[in-house]
Protein backbone atom coordinates (compact mmCIF):
# COMPACT_ATOMS: atom_id res chain seq x y z
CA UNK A 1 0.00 0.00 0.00
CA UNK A 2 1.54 3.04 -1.33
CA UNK A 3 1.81 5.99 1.83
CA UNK A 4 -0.11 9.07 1.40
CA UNK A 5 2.04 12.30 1.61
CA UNK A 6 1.15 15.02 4.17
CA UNK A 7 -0.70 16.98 2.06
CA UNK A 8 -2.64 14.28 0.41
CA UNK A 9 -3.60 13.63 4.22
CA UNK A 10 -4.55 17.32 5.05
CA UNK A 11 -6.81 17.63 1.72
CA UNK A 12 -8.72 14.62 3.36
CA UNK A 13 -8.99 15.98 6.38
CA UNK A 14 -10.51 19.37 5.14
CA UNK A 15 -12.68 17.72 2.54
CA UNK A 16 -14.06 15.34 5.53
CA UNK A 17 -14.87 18.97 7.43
CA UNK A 18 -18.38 19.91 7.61
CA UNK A 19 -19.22 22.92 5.80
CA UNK A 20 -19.60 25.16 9.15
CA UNK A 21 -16.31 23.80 10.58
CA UNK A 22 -14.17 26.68 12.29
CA UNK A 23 -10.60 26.55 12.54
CA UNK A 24 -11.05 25.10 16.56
CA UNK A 25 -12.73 22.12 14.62
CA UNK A 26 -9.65 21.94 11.36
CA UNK A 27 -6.86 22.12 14.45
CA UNK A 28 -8.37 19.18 16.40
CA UNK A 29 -8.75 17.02 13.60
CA UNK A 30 -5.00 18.11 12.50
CA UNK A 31 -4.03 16.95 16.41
CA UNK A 32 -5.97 14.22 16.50
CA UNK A 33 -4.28 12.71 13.05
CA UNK A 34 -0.85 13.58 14.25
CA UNK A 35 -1.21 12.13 17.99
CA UNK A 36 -2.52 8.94 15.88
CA UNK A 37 0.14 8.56 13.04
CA UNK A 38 2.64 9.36 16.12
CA UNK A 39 1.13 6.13 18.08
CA UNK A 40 2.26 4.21 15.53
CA UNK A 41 5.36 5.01 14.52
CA UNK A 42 5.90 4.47 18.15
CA UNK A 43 4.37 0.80 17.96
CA UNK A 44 6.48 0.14 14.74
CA UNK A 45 9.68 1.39 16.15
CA UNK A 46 8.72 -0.78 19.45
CA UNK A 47 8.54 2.09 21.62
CA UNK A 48 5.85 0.46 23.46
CA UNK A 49 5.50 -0.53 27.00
CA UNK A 50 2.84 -3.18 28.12
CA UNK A 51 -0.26 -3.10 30.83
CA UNK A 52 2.04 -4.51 33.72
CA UNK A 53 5.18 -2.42 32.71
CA UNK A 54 2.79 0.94 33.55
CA UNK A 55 1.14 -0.76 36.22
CA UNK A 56 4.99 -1.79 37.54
CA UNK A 57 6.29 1.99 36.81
CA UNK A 58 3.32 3.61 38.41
CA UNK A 59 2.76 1.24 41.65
CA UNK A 60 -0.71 0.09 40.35
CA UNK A 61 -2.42 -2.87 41.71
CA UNK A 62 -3.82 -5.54 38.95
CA UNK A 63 -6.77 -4.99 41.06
């Protein structure tokens, strides 16, 4: 599957806008996208940690 450039990506998100979107609305979506595609290249890279590594780092119970 071929990768879509940035700006194929933005003209998607604005097309997918409603009609009445602001800019609030066209920012989120932008952040939303970019906290996503980030997520991934995390997962790819294996900078992941799993459930009992948090738990482990944050003194949760498995409670």
């Amino acid at each position: 599957m071929a990768t879509r450039s940035i700006k194929q990506q933005a003209r998607e998100i604005v097309d997918e806008l409603p009609e009445d979107a602001d800019w609030d609305e066209l920012m989120r979506r932008i952040y939303v996208r970019k906290s996503i595609q980030k997520g991934i290249d995390d997962s790819d890279a294996g900078r992941t940690s799993s459930v009992d590594e948090v738990r482990e780092e944050f003194g949760l119970d498995d409670s």
